[in-house]
C-alpha atoms as a PDB file:
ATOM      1  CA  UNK A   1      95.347  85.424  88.735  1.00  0.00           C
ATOM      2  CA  UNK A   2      96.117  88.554  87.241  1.00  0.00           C
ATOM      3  CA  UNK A   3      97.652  90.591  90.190  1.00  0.00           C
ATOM      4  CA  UNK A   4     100.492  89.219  92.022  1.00  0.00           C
ATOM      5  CA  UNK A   5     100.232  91.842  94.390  1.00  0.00           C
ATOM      6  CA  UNK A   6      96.577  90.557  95.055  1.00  0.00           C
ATOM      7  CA  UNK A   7      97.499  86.702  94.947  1.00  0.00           C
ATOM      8  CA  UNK A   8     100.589  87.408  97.621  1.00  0.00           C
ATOM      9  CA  UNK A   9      98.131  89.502 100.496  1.00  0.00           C
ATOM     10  CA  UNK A  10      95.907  86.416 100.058  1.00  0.00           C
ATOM     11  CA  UNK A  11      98.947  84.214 100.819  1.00  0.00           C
ATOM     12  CA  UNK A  12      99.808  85.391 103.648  1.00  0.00           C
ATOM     13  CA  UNK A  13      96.664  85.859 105.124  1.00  0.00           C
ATOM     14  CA  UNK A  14      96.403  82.059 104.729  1.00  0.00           C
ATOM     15  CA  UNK A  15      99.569  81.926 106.151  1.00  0.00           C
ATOM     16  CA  UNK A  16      98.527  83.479 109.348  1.00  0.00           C
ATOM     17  CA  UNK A  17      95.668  81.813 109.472  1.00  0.00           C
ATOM     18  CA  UNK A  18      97.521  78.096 109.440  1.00  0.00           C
ATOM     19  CA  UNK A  19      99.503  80.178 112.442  1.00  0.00           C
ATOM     20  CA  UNK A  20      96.635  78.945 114.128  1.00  0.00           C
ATOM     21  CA  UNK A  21      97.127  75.324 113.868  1.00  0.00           C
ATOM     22  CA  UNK A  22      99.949  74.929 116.574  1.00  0.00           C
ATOM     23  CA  UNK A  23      97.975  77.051 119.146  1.00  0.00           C
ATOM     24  CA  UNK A  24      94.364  75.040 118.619  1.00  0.00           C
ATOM     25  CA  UNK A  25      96.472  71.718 118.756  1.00  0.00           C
ATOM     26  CA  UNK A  26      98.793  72.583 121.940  1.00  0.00           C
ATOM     27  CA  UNK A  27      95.211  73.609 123.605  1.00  0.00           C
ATOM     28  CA  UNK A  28      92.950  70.631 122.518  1.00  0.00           C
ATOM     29  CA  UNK A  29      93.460  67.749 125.113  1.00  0.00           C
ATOM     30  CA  UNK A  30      93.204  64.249 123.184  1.00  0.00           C
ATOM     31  CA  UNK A  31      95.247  62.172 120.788  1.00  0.00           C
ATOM     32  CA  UNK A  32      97.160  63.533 117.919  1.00  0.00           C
ATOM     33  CA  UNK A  33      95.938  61.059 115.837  1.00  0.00           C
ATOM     34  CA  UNK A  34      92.372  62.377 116.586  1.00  0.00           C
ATOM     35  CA  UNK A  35      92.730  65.992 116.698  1.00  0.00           C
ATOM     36  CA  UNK A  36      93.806  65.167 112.859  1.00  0.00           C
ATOM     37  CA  UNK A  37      90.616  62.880 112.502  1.00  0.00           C
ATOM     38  CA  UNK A  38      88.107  65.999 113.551  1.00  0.00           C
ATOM     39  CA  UNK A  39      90.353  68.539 111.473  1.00  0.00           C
ATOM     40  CA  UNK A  40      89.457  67.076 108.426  1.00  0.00           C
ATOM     41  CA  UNK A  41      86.703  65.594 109.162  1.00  0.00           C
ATOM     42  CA  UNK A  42      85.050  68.647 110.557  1.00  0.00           C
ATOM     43  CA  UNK A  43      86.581  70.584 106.772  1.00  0.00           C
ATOM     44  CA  UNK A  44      85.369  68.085 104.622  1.00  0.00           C
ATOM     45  CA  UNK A  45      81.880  68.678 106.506  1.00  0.00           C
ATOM     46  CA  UNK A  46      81.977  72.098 106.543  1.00  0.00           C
ATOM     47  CA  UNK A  47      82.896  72.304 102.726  1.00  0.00           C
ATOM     48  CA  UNK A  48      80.492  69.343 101.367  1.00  0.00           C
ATOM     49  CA  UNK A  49      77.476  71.402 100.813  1.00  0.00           C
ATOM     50  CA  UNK A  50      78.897  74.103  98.587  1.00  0.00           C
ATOM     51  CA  UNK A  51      80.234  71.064  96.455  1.00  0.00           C
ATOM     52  CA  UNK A  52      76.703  69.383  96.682  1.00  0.00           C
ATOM     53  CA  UNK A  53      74.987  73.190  96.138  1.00  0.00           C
ATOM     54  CA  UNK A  54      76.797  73.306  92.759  1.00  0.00           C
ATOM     55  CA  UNK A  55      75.594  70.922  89.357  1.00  0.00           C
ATOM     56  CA  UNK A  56      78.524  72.006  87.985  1.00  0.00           C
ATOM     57  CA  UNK A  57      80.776  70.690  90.515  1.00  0.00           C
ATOM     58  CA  UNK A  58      78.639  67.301  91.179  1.00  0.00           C
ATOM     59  CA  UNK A  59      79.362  66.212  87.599  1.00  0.00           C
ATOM     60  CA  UNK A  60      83.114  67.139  88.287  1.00  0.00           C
ATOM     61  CA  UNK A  61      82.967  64.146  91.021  1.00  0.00           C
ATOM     62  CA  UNK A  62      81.180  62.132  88.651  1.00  0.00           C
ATOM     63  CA  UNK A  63      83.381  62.314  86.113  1.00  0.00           C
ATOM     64  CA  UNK A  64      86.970  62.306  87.394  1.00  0.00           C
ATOM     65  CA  UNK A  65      89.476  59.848  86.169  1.00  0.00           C
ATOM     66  CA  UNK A  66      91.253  57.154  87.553  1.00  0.00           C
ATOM     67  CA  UNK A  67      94.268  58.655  87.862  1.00  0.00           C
ATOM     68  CA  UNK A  68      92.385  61.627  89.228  1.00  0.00           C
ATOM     69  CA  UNK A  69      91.180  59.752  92.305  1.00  0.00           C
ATOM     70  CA  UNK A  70      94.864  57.553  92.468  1.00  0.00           C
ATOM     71  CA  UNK A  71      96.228  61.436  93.062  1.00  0.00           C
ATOM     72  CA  UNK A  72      92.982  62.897  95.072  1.00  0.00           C
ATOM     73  CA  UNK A  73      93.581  59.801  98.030  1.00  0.00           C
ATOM     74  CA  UNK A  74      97.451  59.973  97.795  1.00  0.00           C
ATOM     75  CA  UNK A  75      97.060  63.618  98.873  1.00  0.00           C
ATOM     76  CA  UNK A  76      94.924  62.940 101.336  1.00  0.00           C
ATOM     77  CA  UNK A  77      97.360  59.619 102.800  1.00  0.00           C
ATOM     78  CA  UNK A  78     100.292  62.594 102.374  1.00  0.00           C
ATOM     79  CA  UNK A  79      97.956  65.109 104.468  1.00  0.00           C
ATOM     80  CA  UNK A  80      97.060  62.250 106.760  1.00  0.00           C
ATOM     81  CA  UNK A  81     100.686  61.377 107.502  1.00  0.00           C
ATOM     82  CA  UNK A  82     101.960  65.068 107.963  1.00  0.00           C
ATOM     83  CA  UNK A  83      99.152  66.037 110.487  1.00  0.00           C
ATOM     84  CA  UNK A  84      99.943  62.796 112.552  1.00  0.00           C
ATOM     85  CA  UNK A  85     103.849  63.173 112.391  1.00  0.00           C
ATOM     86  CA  UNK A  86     103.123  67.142 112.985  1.00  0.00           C
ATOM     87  CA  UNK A  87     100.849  66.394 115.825  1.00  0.00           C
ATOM     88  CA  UNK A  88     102.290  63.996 117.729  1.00  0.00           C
ATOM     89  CA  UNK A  89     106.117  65.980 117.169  1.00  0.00           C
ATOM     90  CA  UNK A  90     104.435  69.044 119.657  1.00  0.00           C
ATOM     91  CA  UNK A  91     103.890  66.116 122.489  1.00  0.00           C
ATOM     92  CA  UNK A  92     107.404  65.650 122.593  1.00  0.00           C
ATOM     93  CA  UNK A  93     108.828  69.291 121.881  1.00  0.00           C
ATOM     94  CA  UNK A  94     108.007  73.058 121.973  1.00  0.00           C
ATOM     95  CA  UNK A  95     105.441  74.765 120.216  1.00  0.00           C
ATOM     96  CA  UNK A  96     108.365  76.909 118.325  1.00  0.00           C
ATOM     97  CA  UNK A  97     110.680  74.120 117.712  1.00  0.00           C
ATOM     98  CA  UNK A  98     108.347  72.203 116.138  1.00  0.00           C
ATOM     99  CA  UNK A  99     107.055  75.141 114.108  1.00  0.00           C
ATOM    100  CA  UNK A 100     110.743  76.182 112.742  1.00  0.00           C
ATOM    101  CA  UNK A 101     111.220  72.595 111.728  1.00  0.00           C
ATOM    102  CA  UNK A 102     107.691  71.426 110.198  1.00  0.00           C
ATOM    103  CA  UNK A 103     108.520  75.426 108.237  1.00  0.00           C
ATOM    104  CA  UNK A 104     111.542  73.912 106.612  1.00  0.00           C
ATOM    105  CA  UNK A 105     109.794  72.710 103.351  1.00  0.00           C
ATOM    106  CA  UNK A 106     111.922  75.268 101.195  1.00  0.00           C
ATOM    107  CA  UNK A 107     114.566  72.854 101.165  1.00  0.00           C
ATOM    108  CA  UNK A 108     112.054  70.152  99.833  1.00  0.00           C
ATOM    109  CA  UNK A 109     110.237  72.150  97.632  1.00  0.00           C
ATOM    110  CA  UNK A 110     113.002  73.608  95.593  1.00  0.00           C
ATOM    111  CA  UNK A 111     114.782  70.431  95.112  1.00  0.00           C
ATOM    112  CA  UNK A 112     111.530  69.024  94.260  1.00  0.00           C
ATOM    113  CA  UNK A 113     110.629  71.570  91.861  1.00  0.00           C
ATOM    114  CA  UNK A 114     114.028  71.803  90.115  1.00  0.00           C
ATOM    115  CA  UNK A 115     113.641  68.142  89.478  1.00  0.00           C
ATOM    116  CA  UNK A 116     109.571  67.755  88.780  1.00  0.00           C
ATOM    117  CA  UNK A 117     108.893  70.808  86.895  1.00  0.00           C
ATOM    118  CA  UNK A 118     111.696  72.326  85.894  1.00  0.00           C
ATOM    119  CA  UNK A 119     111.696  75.042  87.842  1.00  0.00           C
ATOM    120  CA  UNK A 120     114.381  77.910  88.168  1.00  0.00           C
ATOM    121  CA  UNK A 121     115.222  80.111  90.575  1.00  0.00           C
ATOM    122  CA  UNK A 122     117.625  83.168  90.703  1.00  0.00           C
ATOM    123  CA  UNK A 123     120.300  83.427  93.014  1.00  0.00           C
ATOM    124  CA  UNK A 124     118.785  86.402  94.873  1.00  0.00           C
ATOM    125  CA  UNK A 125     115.463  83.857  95.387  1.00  0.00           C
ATOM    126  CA  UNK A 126     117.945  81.036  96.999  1.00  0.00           C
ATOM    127  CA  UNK A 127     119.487  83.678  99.318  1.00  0.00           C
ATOM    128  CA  UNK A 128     115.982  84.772 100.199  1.00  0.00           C
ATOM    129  CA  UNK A 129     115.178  81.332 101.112  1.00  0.00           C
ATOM    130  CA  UNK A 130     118.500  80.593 103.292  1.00  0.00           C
ATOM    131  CA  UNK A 131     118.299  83.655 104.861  1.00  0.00           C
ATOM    132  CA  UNK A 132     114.217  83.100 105.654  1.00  0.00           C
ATOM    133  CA  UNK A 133     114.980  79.424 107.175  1.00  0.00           C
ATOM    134  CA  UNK A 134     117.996  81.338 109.727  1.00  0.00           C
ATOM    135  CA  UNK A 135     115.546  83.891 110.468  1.00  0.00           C
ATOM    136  CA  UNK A 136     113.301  80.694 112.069  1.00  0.00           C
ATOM    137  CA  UNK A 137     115.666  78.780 113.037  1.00  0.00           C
ATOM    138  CA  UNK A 138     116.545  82.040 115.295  1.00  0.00           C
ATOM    139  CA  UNK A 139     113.116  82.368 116.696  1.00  0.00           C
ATOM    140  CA  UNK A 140     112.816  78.847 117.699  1.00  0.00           C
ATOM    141  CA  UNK A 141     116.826  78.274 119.097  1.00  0.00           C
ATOM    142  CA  UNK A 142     116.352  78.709 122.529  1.00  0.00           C
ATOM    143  CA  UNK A 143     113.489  76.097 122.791  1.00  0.00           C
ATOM    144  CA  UNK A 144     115.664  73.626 120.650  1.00  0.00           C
ATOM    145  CA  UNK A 145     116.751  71.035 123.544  1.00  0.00           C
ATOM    146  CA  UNK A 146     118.996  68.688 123.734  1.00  0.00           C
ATOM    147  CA  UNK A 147     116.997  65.722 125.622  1.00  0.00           C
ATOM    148  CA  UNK A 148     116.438  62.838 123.720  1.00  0.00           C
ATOM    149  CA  UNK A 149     112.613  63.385 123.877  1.00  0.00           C
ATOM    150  CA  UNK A 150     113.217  67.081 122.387  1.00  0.00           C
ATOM    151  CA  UNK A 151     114.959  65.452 119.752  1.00  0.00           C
ATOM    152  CA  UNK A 152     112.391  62.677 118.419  1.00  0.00           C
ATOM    153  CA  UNK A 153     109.765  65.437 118.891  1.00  0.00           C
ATOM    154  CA  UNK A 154     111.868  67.549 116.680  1.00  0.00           C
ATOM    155  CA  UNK A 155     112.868  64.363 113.911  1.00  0.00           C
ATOM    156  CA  UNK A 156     108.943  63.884 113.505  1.00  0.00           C
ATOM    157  CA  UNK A 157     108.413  67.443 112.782  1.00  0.00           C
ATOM    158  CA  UNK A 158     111.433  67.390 110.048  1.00  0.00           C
ATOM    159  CA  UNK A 159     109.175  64.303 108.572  1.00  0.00           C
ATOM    160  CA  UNK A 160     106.538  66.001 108.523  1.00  0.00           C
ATOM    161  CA  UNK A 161     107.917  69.187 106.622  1.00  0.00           C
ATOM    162  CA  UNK A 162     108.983  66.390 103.605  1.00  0.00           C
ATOM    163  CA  UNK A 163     105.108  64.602 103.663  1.00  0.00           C
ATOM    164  CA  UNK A 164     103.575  68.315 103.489  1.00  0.00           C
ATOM    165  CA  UNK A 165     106.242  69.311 100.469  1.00  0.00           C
ATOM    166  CA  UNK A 166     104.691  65.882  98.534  1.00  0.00           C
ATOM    167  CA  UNK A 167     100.963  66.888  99.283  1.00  0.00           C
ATOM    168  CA  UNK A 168     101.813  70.558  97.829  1.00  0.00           C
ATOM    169  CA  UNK A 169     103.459  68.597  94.601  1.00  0.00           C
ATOM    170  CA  UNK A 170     100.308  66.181  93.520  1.00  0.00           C
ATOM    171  CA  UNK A 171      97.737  69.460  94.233  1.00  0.00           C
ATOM    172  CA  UNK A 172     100.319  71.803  91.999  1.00  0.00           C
ATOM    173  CA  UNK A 173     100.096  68.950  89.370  1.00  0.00           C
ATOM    174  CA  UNK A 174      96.179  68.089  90.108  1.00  0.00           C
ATOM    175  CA  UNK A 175      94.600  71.235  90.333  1.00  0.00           C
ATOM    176  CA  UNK A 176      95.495  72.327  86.619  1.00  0.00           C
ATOM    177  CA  UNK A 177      92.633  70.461  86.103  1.00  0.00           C
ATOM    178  CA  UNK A 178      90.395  70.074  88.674  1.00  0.00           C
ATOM    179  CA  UNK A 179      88.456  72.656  90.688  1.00  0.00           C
ATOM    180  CA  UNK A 180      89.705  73.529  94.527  1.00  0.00           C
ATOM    181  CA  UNK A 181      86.392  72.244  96.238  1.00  0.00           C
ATOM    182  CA  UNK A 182      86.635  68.725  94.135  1.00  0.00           C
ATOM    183  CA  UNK A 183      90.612  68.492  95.291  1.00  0.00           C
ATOM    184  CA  UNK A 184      90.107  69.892  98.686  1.00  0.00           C
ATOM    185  CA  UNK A 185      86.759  67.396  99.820  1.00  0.00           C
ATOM    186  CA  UNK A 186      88.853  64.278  98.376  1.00  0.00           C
ATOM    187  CA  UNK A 187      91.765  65.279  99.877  1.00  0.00           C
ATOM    188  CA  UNK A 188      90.337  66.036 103.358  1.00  0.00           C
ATOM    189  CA  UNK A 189      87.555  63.155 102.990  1.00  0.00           C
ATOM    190  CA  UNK A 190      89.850  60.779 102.598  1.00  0.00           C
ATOM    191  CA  UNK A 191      92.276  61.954 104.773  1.00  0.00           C
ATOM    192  CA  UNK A 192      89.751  61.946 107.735  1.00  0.00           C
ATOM    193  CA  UNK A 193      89.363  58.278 106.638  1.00  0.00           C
ATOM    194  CA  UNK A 194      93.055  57.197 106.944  1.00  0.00           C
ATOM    195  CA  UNK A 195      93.245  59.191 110.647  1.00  0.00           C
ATOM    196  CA  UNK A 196      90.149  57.371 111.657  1.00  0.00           C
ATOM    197  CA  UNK A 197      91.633  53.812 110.343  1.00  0.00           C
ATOM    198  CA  UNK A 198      94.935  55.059 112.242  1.00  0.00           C
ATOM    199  CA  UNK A 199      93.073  55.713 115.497  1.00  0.00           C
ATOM    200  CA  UNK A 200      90.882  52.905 115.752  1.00  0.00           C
ATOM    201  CA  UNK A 201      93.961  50.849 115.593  1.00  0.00           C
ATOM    202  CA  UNK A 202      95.767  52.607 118.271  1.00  0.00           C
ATOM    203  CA  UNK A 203      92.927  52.412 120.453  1.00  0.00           C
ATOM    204  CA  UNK A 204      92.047  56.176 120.945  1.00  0.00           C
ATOM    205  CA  UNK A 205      88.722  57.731 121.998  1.00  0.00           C
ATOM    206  CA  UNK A 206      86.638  59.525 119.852  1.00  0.00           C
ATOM    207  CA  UNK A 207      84.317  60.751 122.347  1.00  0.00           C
ATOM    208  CA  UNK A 208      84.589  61.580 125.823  1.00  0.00           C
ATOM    209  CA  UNK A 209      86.265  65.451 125.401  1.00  0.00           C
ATOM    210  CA  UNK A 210      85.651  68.585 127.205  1.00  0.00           C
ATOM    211  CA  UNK A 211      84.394  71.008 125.131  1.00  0.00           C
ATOM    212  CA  UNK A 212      87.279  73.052 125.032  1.00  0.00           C
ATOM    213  CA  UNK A 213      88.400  70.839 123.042  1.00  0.00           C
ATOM    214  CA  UNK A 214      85.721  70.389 120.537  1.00  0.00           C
ATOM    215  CA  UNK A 215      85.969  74.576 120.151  1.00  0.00           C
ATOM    216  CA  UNK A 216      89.913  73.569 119.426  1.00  0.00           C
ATOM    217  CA  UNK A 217      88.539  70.768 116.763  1.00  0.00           C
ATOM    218  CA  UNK A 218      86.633  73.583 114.903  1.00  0.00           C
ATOM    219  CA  UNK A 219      88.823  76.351 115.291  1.00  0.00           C
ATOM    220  CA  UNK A 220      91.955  73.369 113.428  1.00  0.00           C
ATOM    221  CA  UNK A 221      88.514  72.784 110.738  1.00  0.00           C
ATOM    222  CA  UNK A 222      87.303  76.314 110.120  1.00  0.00           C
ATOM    223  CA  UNK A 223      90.595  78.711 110.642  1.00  0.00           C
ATOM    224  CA  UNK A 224      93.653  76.405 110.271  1.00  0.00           C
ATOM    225  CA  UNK A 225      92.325  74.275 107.494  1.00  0.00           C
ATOM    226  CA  UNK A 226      89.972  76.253 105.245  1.00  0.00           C
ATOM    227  CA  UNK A 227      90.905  79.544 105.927  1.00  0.00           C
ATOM    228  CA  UNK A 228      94.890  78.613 105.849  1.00  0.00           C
ATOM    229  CA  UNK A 229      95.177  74.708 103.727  1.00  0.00           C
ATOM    230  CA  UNK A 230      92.097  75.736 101.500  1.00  0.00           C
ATOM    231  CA  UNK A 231      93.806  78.870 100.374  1.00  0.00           C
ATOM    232  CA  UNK A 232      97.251  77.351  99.565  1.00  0.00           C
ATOM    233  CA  UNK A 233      94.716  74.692  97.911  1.00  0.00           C
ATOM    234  CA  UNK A 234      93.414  77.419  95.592  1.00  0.00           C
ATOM    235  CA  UNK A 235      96.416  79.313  94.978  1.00  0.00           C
ATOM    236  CA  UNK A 236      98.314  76.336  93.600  1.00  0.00           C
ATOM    237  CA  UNK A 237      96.651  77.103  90.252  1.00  0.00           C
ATOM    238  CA  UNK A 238      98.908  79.897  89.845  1.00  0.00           C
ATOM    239  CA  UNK A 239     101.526  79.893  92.351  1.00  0.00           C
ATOM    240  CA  UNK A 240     104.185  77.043  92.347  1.00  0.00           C
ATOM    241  CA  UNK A 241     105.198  74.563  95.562  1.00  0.00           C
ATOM    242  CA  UNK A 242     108.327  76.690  96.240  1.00  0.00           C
ATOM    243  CA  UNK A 243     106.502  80.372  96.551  1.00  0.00           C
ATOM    244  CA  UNK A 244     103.583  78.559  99.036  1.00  0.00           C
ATOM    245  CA  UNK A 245     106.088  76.594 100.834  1.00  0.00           C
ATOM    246  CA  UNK A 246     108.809  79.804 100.959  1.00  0.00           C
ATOM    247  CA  UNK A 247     105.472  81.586 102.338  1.00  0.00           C
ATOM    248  CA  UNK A 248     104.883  79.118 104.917  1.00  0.00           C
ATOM    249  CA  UNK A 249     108.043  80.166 106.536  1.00  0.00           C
ATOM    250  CA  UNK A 250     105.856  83.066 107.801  1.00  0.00           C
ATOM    251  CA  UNK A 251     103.704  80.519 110.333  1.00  0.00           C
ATOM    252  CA  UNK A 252     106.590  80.903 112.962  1.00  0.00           C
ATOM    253  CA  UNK A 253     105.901  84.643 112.821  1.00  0.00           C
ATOM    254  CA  UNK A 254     102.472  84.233 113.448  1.00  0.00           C
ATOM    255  CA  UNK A 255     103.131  81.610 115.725  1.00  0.00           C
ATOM    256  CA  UNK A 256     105.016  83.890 117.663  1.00  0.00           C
ATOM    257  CA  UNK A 257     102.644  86.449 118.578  1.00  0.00           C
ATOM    258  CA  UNK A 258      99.433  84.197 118.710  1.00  0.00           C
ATOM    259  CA  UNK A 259     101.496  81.976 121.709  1.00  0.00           C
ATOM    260  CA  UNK A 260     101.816  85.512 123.145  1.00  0.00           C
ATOM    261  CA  UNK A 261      98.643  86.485 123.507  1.00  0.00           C
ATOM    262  CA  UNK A 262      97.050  82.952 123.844  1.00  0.00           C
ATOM    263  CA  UNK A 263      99.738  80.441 125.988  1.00  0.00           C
ATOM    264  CA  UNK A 264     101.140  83.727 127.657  1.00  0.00           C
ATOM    265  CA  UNK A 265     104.679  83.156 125.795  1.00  0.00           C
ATOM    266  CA  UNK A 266     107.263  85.731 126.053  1.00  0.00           C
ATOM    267  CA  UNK A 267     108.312  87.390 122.663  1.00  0.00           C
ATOM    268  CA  UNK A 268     112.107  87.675 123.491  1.00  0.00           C
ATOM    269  CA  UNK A 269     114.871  90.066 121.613  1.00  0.00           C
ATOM    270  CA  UNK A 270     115.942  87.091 119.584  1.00  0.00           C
ATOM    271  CA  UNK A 271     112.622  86.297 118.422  1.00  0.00           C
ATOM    272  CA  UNK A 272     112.281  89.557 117.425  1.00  0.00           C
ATOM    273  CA  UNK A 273     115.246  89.762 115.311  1.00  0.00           C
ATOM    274  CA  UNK A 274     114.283  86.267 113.855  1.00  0.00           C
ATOM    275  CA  UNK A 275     111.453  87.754 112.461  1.00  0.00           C
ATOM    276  CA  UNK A 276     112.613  90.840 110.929  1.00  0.00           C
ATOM    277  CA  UNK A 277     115.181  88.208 109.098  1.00  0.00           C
ATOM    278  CA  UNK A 278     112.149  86.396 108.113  1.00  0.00           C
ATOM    279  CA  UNK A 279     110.455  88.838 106.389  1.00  0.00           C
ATOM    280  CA  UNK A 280     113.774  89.770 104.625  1.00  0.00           C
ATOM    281  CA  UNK A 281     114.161  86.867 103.344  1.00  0.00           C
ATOM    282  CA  UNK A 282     110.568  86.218 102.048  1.00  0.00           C
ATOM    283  CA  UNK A 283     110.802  89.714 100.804  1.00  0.00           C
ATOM    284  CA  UNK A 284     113.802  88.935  98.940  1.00  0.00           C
ATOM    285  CA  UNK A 285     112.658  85.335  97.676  1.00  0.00           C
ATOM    286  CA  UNK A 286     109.100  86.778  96.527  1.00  0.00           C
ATOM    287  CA  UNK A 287     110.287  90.171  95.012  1.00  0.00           C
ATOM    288  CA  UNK A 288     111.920  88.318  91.537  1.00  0.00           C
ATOM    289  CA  UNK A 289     108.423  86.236  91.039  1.00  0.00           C
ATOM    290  CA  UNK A 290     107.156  89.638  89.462  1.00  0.00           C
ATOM    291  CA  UNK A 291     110.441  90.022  87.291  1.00  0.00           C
ATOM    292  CA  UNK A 292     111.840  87.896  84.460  1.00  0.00           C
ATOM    293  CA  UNK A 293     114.690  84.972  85.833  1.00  0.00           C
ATOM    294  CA  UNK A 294     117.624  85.951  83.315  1.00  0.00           C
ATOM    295  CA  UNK A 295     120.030  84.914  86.079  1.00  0.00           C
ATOM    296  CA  UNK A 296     118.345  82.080  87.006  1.00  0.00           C
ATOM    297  CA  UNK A 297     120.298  78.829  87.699  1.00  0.00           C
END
C-alpha cells in the first residue's frame, strides 16, 4: 500500500471495530468456549462465498502447500487458544482489566520481531510503546483487584495477549504469499473446528440461547472479526506484527466509550487521562514508520 496515511485510518478503524469484541462477549450469555465456536464459525460462513465466487481464489485452495496448510491450522489452533483464554479471562475479571492486559502484545511483538525478522525500532518508537501500555494500564487500574479470582481472570488474559502475538507472526510470514480470504477462511475454519472439539469435551450447549445472544454471536462474526481481525488480516501484507499489535493498544479506548454507552460504565478522570496518554504514545510509536530508522537500535 502506497499511502501510509491511508493504510493507518484503516487500522484504526479495525481497531475500533475489534473494540467491539469485549462488549458482544460480556453481553452474550453462554460458554466462552462457544461464543468462540459461533465467532468463527459464523466468519468463516459469512466469508466462504466470496472465496467460492472467485476461480481465482478456488485454485489458490487447491493448490497450497504443505507447509501452507501446517501454518493456515496453526493460526487457527493460536486464534482458537487466544479467544478461549480471552473469553473465559472476562468471567473472572472486569471488562477493562482484561482489555489493558489481552492489549499488552507490544511487549511480545517487539521481542518477537527483533528476533524473527530482524526488525528495528528507534528509540522514540520504544518510548511510544511504554508510554502507550501506561496510558492502559491507567484506564484499567481501578478495576485491577486484588481477589484471587481477579487475578486468574487477569493471568488468562496476559496468556492470551502472547497466543494473539504468535497468530499475528505466522499471518505476517504467510500472507506474503497467500491472499487474505485463503488465510482468513483456514484460519477461522479451522479455528471454529478446534473450539467445537474444545466444547464438546467440556460438555457445553450449542443450542438452547436466547436470541440476544445469537445477535451477540453475529455482531463477535460480522463487526469484531471481519470488520476488526479481517483487516489486521489484510494489512499484514504491508504492515509488520509490532505496528498492528502497537495499534491494538487503541481497543481499551474504544472499549472505554462503547461500555459507556452500552453497559452504562462511567468514563472517570483517570480514564480520561489514560487515553490522551494512549494516543501519545501511538502517535509517537507510529509517526517514525513514515521516516527512515537511522537511530534505530
Amino acid at each position: 500500500m502506497k499511502s501510509p496515511y491511508i493504510s493507518y485510518l484503516i487500522l484504526f478503524f479495525g481497531v475500533f471495530a475489534l473494540s467491539t469484541s469485549a462488549i458482544f462477549v460480556k453481553l452474550a450469555d453462554a460458554p466462552a468456549a462457544i461464543t468462540a465456536f459461533y465467532r468463527m464459525l459464523f466468519a468463516t460462513l459469512m466469508l466462504l462465498p466470496l472465496l467460492l465466487a472467485s476461480k481465482k481464489n478456488r485454485q489458490e485452495i487447491y493448490s497450497l502447500s504443505k507447509k501452507q496448510w501446517i501454518l493456515g491450522l496453526l493460526s487457527g489452533l493460536f486464534l482458537a487458544l487466544h479467544y478461549v483464554l480471552w473469553f473465559e479471562s472476562l468471567n473472572y475479571t472486569s471488562v477493562a482489566s482484561s482489555t489493558v492486559i489481552v492489549t499488552l502484545q507490544p511487549l511480545f511483538s517487539m521481542i518477537g520481531g527483533y528476533l524473527l525478522f530482524k526488525e528495528r525500532f528507534t528509540k522514540r518508537m520504544i518510548v511510544g510503546c511504554f508510554i502507550a501500555i501506561f496510558g492502559s494500564i491507567i484506564i484499567g487500574w481501578q478495576d485491577f483487584q486484588i481477589s484471587g479470582q481477579a487475578l486468574f481472570g487477569d493471568i488468562l488474559a496476559f496468556i492470551a495477549a502472547g497466543v494473539i502475538t504468535a497468530y499475528f507472526f505466522i499471518g505476517q510470514y504467510v500472507r506474503k504469499n497467500l491472499s487474505l480470504l485463503s488465510y482468513s477462511i483456514i484460519g477461522y475454519g479451522s479455528s471454529s473446528l478446534f473450539l467445537s472439539m474444545f466444547s464438546f469435551s467440556q460438555q457445553a450447549s450449542f443450542t438452547h440461547y436466547a436470541s440476544e445472544t445469537w445477535w451477540c454471536f453475529i455482531g463477535l462474526a460480522f463487526v469484531a472479526t471481519i470488520l476488526g481481525q479481517t483487516v489486521f488480516n489484510w494489512l499484514l501484507k504491508w504492515l509488520s506484527t509490532s505496528v498492528i499489535s502497537m495499534s491494538i493498544l487503541g481497543e481499551t479506548i474504544g472499549t472505554c466509550i462503547l461500555a459507556y454507552f452500552v453497559l452504562n460504565e462511567i468514563i472517570s478522570l483517570q480514564q480520561s487521562i489514560g487515553i490522551l496518554i494512549v494516543l501519545t504514545g501511538l502517535f509517537l510509536f507510529l509517526l517514525p514508520q513514515r521516516r527512515s530508522n537511522k537511530k534505530a537500535i
